[in-house]
Protein backbone atom coordinates (compact mmCIF):
# COMPACT_ATOMS: atom_id res chain seq x y z
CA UNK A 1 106.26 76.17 70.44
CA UNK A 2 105.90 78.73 73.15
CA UNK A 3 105.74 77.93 76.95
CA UNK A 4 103.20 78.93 79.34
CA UNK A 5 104.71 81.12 81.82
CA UNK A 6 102.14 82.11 84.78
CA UNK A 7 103.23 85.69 86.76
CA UNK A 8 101.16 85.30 90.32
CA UNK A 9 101.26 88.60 92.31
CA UNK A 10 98.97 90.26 94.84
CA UNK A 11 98.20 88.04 97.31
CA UNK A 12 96.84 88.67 101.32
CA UNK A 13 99.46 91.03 102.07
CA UNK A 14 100.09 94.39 103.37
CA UNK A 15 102.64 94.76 100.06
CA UNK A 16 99.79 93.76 97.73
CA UNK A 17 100.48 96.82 95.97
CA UNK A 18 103.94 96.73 95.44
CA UNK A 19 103.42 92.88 94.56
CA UNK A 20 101.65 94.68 91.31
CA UNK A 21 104.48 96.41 90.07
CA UNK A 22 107.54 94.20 90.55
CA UNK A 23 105.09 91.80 87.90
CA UNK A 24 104.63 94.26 85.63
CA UNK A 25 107.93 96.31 86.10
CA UNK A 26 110.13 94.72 84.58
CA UNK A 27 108.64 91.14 84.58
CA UNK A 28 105.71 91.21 82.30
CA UNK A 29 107.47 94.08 80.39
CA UNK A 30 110.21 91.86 79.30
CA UNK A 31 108.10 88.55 78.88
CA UNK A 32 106.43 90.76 76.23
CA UNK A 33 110.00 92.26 74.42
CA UNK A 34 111.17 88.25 74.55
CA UNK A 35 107.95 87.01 72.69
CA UNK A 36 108.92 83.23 73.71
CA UNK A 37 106.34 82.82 76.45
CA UNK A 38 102.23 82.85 76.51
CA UNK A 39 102.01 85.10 79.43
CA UNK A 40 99.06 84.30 82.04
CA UNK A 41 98.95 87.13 84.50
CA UNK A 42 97.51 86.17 87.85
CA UNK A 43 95.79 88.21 90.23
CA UNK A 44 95.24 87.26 93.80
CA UNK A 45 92.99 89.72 95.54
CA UNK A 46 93.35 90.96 99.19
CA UNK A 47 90.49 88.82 100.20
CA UNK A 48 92.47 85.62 98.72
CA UNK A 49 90.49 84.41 95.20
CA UNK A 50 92.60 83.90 92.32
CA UNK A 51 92.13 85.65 89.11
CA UNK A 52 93.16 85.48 85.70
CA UNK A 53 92.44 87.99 82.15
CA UNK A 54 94.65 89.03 79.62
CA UNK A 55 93.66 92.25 80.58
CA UNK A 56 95.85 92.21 83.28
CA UNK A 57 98.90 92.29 81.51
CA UNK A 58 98.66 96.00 81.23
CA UNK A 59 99.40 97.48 84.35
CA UNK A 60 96.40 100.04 83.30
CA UNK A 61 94.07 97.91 84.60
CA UNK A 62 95.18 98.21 87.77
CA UNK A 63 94.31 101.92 88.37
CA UNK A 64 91.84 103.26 89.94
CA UNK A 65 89.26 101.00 91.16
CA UNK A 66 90.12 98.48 89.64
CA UNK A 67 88.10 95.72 92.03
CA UNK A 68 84.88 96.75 90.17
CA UNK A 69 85.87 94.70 87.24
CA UNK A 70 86.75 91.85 88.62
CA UNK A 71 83.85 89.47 87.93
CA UNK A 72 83.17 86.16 88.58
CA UNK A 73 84.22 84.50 85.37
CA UNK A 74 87.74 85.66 85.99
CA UNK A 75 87.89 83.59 89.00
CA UNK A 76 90.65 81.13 88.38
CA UNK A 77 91.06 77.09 89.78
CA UNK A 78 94.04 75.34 90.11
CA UNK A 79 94.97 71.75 89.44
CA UNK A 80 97.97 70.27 91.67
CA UNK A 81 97.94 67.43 89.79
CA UNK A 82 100.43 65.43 88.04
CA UNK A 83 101.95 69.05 87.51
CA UNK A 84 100.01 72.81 87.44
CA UNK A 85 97.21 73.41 85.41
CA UNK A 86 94.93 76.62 85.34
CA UNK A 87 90.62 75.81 84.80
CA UNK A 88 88.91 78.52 83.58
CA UNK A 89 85.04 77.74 83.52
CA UNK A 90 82.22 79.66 81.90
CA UNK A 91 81.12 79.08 78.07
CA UNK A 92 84.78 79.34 76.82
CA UNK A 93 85.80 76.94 79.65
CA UNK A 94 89.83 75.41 79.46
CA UNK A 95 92.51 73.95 81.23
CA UNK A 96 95.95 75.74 80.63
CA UNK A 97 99.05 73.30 81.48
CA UNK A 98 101.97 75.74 82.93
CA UNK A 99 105.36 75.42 82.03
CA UNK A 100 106.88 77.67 84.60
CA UNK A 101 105.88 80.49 87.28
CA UNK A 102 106.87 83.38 87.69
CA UNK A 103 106.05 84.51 91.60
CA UNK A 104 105.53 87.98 91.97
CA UNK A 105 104.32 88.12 95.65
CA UNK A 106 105.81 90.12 98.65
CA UNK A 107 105.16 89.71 101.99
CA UNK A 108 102.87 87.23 103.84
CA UNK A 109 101.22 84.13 101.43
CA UNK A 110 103.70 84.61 98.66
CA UNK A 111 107.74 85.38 99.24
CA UNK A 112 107.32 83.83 102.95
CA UNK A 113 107.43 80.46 101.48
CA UNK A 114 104.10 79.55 101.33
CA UNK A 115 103.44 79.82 97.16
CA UNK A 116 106.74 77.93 97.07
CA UNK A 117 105.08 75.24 98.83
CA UNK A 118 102.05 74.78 96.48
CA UNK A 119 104.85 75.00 93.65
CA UNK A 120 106.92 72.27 94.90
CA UNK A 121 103.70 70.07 95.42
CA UNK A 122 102.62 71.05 91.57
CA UNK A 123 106.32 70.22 90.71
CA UNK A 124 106.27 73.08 88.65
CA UNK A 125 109.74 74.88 87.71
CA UNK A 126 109.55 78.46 89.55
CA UNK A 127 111.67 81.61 89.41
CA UNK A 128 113.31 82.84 93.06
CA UNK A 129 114.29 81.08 96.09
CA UNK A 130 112.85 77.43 97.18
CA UNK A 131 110.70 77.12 100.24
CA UNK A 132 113.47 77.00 103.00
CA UNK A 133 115.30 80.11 102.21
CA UNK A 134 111.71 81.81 101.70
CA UNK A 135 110.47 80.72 105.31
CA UNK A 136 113.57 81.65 107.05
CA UNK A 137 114.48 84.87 105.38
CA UNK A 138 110.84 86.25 105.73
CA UNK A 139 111.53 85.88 109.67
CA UNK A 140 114.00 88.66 110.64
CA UNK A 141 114.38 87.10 113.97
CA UNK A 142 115.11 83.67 112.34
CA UNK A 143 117.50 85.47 110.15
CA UNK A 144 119.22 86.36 112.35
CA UNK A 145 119.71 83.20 114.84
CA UNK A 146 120.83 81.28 111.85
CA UNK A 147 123.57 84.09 110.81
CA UNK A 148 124.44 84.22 114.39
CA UNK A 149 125.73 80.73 114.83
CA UNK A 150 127.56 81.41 111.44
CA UNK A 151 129.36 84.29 113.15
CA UNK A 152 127.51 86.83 110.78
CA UNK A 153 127.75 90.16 113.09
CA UNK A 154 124.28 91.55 113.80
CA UNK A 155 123.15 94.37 115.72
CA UNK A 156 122.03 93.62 119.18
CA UNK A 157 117.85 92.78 119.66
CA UNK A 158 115.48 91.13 121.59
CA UNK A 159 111.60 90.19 120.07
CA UNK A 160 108.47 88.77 121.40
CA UNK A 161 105.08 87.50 120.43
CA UNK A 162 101.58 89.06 121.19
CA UNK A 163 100.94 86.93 123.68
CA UNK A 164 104.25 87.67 125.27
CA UNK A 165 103.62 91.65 125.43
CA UNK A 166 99.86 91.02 126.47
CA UNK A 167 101.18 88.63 129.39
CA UNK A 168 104.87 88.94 130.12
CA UNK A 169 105.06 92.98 129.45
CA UNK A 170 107.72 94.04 132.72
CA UNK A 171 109.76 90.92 131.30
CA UNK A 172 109.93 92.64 127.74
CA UNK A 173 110.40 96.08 128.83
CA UNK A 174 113.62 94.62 130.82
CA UNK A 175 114.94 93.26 128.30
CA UNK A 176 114.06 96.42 125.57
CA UNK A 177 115.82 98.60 128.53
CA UNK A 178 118.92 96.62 128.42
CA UNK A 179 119.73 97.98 124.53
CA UNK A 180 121.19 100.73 123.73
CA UNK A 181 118.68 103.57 122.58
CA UNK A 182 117.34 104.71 120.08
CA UNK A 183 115.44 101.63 118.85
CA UNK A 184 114.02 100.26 115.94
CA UNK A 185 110.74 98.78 115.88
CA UNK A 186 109.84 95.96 113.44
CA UNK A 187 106.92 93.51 112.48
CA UNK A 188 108.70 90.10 112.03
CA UNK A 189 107.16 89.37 108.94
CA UNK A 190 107.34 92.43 106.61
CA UNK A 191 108.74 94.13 104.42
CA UNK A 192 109.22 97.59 102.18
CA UNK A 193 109.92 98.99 105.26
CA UNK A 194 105.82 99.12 106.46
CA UNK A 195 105.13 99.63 110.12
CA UNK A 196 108.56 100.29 111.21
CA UNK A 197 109.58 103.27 113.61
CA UNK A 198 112.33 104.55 115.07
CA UNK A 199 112.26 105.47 118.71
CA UNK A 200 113.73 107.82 120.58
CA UNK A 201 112.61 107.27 123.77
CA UNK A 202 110.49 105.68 125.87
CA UNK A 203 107.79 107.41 125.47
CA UNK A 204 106.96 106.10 121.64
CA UNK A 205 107.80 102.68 122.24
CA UNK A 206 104.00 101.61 123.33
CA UNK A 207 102.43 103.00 120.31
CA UNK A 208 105.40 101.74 117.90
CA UNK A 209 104.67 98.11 118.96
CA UNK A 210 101.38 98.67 119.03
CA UNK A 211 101.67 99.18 115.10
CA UNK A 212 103.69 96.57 114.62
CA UNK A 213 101.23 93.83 116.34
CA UNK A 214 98.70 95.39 114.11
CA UNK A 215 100.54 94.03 111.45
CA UNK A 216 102.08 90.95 112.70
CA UNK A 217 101.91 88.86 115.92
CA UNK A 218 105.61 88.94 116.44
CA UNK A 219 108.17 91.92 116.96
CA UNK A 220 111.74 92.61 116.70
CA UNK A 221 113.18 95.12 118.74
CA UNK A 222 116.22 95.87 118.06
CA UNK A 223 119.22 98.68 118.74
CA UNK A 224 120.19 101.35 116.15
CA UNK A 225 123.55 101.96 114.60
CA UNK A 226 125.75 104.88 115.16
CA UNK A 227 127.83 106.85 112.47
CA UNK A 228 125.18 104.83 110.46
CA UNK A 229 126.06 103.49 106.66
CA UNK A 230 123.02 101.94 104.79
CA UNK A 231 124.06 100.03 101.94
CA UNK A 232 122.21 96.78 100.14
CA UNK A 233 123.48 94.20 97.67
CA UNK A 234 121.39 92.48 94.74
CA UNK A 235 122.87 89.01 94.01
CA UNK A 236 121.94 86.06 91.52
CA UNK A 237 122.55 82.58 91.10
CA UNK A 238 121.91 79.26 92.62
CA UNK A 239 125.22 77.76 93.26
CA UNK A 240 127.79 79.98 91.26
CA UNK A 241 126.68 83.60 92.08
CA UNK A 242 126.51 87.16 90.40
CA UNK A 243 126.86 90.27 92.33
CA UNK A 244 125.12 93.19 91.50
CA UNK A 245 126.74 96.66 92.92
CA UNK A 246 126.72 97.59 96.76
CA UNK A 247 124.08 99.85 96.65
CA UNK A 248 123.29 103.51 99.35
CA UNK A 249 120.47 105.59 100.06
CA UNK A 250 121.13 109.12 99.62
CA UNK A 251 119.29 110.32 102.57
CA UNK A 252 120.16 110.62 106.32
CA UNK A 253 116.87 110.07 106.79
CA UNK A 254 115.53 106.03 107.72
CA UNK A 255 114.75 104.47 104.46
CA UNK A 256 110.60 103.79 104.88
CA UNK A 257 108.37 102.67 102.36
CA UNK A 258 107.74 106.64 100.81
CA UNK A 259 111.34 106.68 100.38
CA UNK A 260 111.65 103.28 98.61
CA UNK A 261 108.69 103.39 96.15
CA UNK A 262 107.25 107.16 96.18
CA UNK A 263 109.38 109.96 97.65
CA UNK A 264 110.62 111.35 93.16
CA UNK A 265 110.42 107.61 91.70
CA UNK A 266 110.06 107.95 88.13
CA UNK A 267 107.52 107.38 86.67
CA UNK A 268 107.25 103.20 85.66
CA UNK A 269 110.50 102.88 87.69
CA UNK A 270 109.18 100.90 90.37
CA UNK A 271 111.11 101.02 92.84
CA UNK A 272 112.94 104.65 93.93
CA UNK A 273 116.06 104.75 91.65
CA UNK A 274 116.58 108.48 92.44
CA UNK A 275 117.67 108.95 96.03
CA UNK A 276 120.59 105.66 95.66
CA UNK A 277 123.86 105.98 94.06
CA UNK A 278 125.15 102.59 92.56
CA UNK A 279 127.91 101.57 93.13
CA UNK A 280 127.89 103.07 97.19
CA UNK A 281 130.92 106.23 97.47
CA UNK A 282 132.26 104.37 100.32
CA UNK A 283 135.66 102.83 101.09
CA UNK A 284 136.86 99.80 98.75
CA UNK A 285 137.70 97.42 101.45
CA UNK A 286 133.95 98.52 102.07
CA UNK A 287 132.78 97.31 99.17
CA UNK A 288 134.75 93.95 99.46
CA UNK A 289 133.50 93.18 102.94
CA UNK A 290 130.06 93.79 101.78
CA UNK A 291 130.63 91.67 98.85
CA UNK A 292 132.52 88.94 100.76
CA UNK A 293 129.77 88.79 103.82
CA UNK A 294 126.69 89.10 100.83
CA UNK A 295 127.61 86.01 99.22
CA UNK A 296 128.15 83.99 102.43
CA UNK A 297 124.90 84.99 103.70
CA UNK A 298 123.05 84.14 100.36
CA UNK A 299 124.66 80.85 100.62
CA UNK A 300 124.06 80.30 104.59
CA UNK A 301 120.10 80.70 104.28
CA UNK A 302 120.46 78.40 101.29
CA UNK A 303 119.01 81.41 98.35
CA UNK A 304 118.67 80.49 95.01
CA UNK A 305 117.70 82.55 91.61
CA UNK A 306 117.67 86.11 93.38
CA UNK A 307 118.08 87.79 96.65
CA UNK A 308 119.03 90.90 98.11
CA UNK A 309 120.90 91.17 101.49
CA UNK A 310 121.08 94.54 103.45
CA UNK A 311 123.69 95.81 105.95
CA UNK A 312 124.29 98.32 108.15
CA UNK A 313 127.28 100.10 108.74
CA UNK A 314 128.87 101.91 111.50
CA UNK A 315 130.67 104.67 109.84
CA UNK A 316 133.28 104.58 112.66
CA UNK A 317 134.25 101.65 113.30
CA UNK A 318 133.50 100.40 109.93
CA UNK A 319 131.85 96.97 111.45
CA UNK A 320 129.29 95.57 108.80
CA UNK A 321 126.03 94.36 109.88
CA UNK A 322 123.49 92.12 108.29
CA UNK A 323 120.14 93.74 108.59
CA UNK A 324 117.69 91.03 106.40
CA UNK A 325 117.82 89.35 103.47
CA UNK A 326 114.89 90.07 100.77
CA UNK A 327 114.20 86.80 98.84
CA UNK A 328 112.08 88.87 96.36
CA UNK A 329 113.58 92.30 95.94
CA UNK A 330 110.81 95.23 94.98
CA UNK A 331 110.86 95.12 91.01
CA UNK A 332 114.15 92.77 91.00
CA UNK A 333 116.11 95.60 91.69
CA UNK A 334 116.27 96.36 88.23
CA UNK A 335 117.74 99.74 88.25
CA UNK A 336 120.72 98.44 90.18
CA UNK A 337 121.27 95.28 87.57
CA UNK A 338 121.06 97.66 84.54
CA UNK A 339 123.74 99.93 86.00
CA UNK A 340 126.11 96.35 86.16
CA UNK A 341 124.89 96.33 82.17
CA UNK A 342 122.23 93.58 82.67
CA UNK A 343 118.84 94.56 80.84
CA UNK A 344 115.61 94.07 82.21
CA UNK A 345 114.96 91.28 79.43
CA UNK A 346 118.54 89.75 80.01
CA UNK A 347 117.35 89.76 83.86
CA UNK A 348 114.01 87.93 83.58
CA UNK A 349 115.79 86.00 81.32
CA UNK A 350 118.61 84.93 83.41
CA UNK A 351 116.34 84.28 86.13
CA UNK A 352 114.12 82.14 84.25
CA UNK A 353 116.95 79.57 83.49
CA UNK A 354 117.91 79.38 86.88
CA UNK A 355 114.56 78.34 87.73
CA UNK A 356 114.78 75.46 85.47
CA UNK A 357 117.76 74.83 86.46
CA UNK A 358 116.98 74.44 89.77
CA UNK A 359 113.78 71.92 88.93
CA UNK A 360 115.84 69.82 86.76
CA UNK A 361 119.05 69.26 89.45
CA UNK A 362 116.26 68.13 91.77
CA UNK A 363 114.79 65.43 89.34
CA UNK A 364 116.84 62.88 90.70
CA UNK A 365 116.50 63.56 94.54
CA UNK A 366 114.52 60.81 95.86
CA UNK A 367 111.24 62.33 97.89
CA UNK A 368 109.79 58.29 98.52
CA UNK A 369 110.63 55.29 100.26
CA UNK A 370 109.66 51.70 100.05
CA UNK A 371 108.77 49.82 102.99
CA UNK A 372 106.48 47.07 104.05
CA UNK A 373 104.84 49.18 107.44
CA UNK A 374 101.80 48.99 106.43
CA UNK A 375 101.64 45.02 106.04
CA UNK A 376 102.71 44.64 109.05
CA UNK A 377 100.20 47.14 110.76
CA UNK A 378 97.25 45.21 109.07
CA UNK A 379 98.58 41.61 110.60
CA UNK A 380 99.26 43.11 113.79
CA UNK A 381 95.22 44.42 113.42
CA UNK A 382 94.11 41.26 113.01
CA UNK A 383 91.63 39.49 115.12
């Protein structure tokens, strides 16, 4: 008998878009070459409401304007209860128990933790990293406090809060002066690279955090690297890992969102597979220290099913950097895993064990305890 496997993706998030392909390329693809699973594509719309149609599993249907058709009985509920259950209403009204999910949501609402949450509560088995390694790693400034005390190197910041720039502004630009320029720019809370600048000088700084508070309500600030070496690592597992190859951009350029997911992708690639080389031309011991520091910092921030850590490089001193950790990598990085010889069905596959995996080692963790509080608080009450 086949499961019911939901894929969730869009979501309230300024990578809503690329949230769309990573579930269709390669997840939905290779749900449909494996033929085990009823696939229920969900849609979460930029205003928030949940939709389902087996329409959706054709990535088609998402050109163009596609909000025009969706209607009202596509509107999907949810039941939390006693595990996760979709209600469809209207004359061919149903209730849909869900084996497993699938979580196909970047950014804010989905890979920061916060469908991992509603998961957990369901206790529904789901692919990726748990809650805490979702929360953290979607905070680049909690990223990198917690890989600090580890003695991960990272390059030197500082970061504030809207309230801090609207407020405490000569105290911020102190502390943005005391870096070395240029500078990049972050929101906090993003990622594919949106809303990040480098600057120069002074000059562009206002207007760069300016963009990123329109985005986010806290900012990283943080110093560039010289002699500059960008390289990223895919890795999988949840306690014994799989490392994908150490992966470079082939641009001097920075790598923004064009150059990830437009700038001569191919077409149903998802993300960019043109301007990388896998594995990175770059010294062996390289490669090792990239491999070595990877794998510690998946394990630090407590990842589990996939993750992909960057670094930066300085080409002349040959120090490695983490930059951030990406608990939901654009489209898996599935380009990279194929060039290791891992298909895109043998990926999706791989990744769906680990989720059940994962649910069934917690089954015996104990989440209650039994104590007699509340008698006593009714006694005590007493008149």
């Amino acid at each position: 008998m086949k499961k019911n496997i939901a894929v969730i993706f869009g979501g309230r998030s300024a990578e809503h878009d690329v949230s769309i392909i990573t579930a269709h390329i390669p997840i939905i693809q290779s749900l449909l070459t494996m033929g085990s699973f009823n696939i229920y594509p969900i849609y979460i719309s930029k205003t928030g409401v949940w939709y389902s149609n087996s329409d959706m599993i054709n990535m088609d249907y998402f050109k163009g304007n596609f909000e025009e058709r969706l209607i009202k009985k596509d509107i999907v509920n949810l039941s939390v209860n006693n595990g996760l259950s979709l209600l469809f209403s209207g004359i061919f009204a149903k209730s849909v128990n869900i084996d497993l999910v699938f979580p196909s949501m970047h950014g804010t609402f989905g890979e920061d933790g916060s469908l991992m949450g509603l998961l957990r509560m369901a206790q529904v088995p789901f692919v990726g990293c748990d809650l805490f390694a979702s929360a953290v790693a979607m905070d680049k400034v909690l990223t990198k406090q917690v890989l600090s005390v580890e003695n991960i190197n990272i390059v030197p910041y500082t970061w504030f809060t809207k309230f801090d720039w609207e407020n405490n502004r000569d105290d911020i630009m102190t502390k943005i002066n005391n870096l070395n320029w240029p500078l990049f720019v972050k929101p906090v809370h993003l990622g594919s690279s949106i809303a990040i600048t480098q600057v120069k000088d002074v000059s562009q700084l206002n207007n760069a955090i300016e963009v990123a508070l329109h985005y986010d309500d806290k900012v990283l600030v943080e110093e560039s690297v010289p002699d500059l070496i960008e390289v990223t690592l895919p890795i999988m597992g949840n306690d014994d890992l799989v490392l994908a190859g150490v992966e470079r951009p082939l641009t001097n350029k920075f790598f923004d969102f064009e150059s990830k997911y437009l700038s001569g992708s191919k077409k149903g690639s998802g993300a960019n597979t043109q301007v990388t080389e896998i594995p990175a031309n770059i010294n062996k011991n390289l490669i090792d220290e990239v491999n070595r520091i990877g794998e510690r910092t998946y394990k630090i921030l407590g990842c589990s099913g996939i993750s992909r850590v960057d670094f930066l490089i300085n080409g002349a001193t040959n120090k490695v950097y983490v930059n951030e950790v990406n608990t939901l990598p654009g489209s898996l990085y599935h380009h990279n895993w194929k060039k290791m010889g891992m298909s895109n069905v043998e990926l999706v596959s791989k990744l769906i064990s680990l989720a059940e995996d994962r649910f069934n080692s917690q089954k015996d963790i104990t989440h209650t305890f039994k104590s007699d509080i509340l008698s006593k608080m009714n006694r005590g009450n007493k008149s």
